[in-house]
C-alpha atoms as a PDB file:
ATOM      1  CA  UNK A   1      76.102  88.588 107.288  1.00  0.00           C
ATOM      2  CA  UNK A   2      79.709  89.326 107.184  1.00  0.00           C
ATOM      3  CA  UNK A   3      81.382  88.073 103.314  1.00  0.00           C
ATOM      4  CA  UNK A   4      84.932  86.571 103.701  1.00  0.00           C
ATOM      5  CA  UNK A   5      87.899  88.279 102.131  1.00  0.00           C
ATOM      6  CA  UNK A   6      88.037  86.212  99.107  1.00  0.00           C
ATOM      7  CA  UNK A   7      83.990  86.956  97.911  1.00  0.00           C
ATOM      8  CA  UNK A   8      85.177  90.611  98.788  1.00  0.00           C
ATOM      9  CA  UNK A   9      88.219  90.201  96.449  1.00  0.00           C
ATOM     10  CA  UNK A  10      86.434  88.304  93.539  1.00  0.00           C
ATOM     11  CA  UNK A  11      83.122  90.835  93.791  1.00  0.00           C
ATOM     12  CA  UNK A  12      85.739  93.717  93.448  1.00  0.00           C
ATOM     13  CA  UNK A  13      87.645  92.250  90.724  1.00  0.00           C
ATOM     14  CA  UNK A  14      83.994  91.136  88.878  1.00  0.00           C
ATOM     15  CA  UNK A  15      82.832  94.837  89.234  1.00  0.00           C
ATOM     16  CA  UNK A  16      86.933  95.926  87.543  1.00  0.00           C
ATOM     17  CA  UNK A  17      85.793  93.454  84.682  1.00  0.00           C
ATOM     18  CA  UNK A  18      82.369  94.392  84.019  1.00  0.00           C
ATOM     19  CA  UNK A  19      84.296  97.862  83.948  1.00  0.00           C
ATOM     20  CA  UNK A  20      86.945  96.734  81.045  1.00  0.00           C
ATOM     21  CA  UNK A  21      89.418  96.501  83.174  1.00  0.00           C
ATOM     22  CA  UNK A  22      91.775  93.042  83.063  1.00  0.00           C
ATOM     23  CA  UNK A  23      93.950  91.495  86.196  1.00  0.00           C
ATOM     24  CA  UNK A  24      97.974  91.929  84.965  1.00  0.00           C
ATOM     25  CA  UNK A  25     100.192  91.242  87.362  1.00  0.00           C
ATOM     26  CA  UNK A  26     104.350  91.896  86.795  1.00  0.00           C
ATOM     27  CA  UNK A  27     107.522  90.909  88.523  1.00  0.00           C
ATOM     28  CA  UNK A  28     109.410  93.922  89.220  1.00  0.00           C
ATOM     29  CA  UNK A  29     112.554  94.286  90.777  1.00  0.00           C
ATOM     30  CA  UNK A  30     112.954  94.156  94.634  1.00  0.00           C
ATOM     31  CA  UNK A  31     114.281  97.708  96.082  1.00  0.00           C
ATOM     32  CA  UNK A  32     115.180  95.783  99.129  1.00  0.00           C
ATOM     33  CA  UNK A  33     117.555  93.459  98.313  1.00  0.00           C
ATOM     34  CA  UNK A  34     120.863  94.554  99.726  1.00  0.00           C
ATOM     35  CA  UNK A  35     122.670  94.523  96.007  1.00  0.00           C
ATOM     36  CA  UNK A  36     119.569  96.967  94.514  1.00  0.00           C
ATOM     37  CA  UNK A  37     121.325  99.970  94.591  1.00  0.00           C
ATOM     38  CA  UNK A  38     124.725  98.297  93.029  1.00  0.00           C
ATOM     39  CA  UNK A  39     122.782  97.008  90.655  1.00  0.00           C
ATOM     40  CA  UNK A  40     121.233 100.463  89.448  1.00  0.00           C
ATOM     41  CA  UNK A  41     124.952 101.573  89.285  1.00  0.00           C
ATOM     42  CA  UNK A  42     125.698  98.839  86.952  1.00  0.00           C
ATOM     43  CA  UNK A  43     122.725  99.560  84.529  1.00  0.00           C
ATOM     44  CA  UNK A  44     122.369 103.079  84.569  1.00  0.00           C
ATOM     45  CA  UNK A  45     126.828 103.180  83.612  1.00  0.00           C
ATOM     46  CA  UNK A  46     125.936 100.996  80.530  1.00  0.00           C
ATOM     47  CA  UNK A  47     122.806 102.875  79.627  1.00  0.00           C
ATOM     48  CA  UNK A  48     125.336 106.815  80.046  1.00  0.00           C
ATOM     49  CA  UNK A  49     128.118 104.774  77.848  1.00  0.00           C
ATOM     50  CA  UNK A  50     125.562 103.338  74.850  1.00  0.00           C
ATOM     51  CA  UNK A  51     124.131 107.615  74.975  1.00  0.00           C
ATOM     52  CA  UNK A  52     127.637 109.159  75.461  1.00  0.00           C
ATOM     53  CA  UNK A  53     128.607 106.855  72.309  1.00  0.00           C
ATOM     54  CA  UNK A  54     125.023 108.143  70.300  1.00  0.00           C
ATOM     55  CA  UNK A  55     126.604 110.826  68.535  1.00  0.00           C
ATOM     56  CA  UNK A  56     123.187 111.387  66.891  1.00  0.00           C
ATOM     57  CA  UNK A  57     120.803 110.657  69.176  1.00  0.00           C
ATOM     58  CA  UNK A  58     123.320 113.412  71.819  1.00  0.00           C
ATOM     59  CA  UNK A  59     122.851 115.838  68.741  1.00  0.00           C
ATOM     60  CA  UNK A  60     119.300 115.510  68.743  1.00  0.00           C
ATOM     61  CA  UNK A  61     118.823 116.090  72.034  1.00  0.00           C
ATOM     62  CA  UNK A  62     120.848 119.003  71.943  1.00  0.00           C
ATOM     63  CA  UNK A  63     118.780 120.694  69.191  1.00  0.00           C
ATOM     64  CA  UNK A  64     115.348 119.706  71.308  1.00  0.00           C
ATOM     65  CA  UNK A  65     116.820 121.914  74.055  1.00  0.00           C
ATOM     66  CA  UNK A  66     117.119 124.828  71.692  1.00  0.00           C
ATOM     67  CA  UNK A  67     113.099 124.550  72.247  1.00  0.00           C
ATOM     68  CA  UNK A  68     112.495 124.306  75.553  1.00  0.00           C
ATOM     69  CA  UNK A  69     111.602 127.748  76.975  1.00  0.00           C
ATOM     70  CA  UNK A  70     114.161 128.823  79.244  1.00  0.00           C
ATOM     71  CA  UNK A  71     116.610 125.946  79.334  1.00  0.00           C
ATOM     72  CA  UNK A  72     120.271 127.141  79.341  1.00  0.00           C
ATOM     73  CA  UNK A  73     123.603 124.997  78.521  1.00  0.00           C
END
């Protein structure tokens, strides 16, 4: 006897539950909307400007370097 998509679905999420495991389900953005990629201009040019203005959050950074193996400035 062949089960229908949905007692598939709600066997497999029983079985994810019985496991620990809970349903969460996000909105995320949508890489294929025509304005994505302007978008991720937009963000990522306020996120260099609030890091170029973190004096001590750029020194930081700069000392953690010192640390990593093989990194050169």
């Amino acid at each position: 006897m062949t089960t229908t998509v949905n007692a598939r679905v709600q066997k497999h999420r029983a079985a994810l539950r019985d496991a620990g495991l809970r349903l969460v389900q996000l909105w995320v953005p949508d890489t294929r909307r025509p304005d994505f990629p302007a978008e991720c201009r937009r963000q990522s040019r306020i996120v260099a400007q609030a890091d170029f203005s973190d004096i001590e959050t750029q020194t930081l950074l700069e000392e953690a370097l010192h640390d990593v193996e093989g990194w050169t400035e």
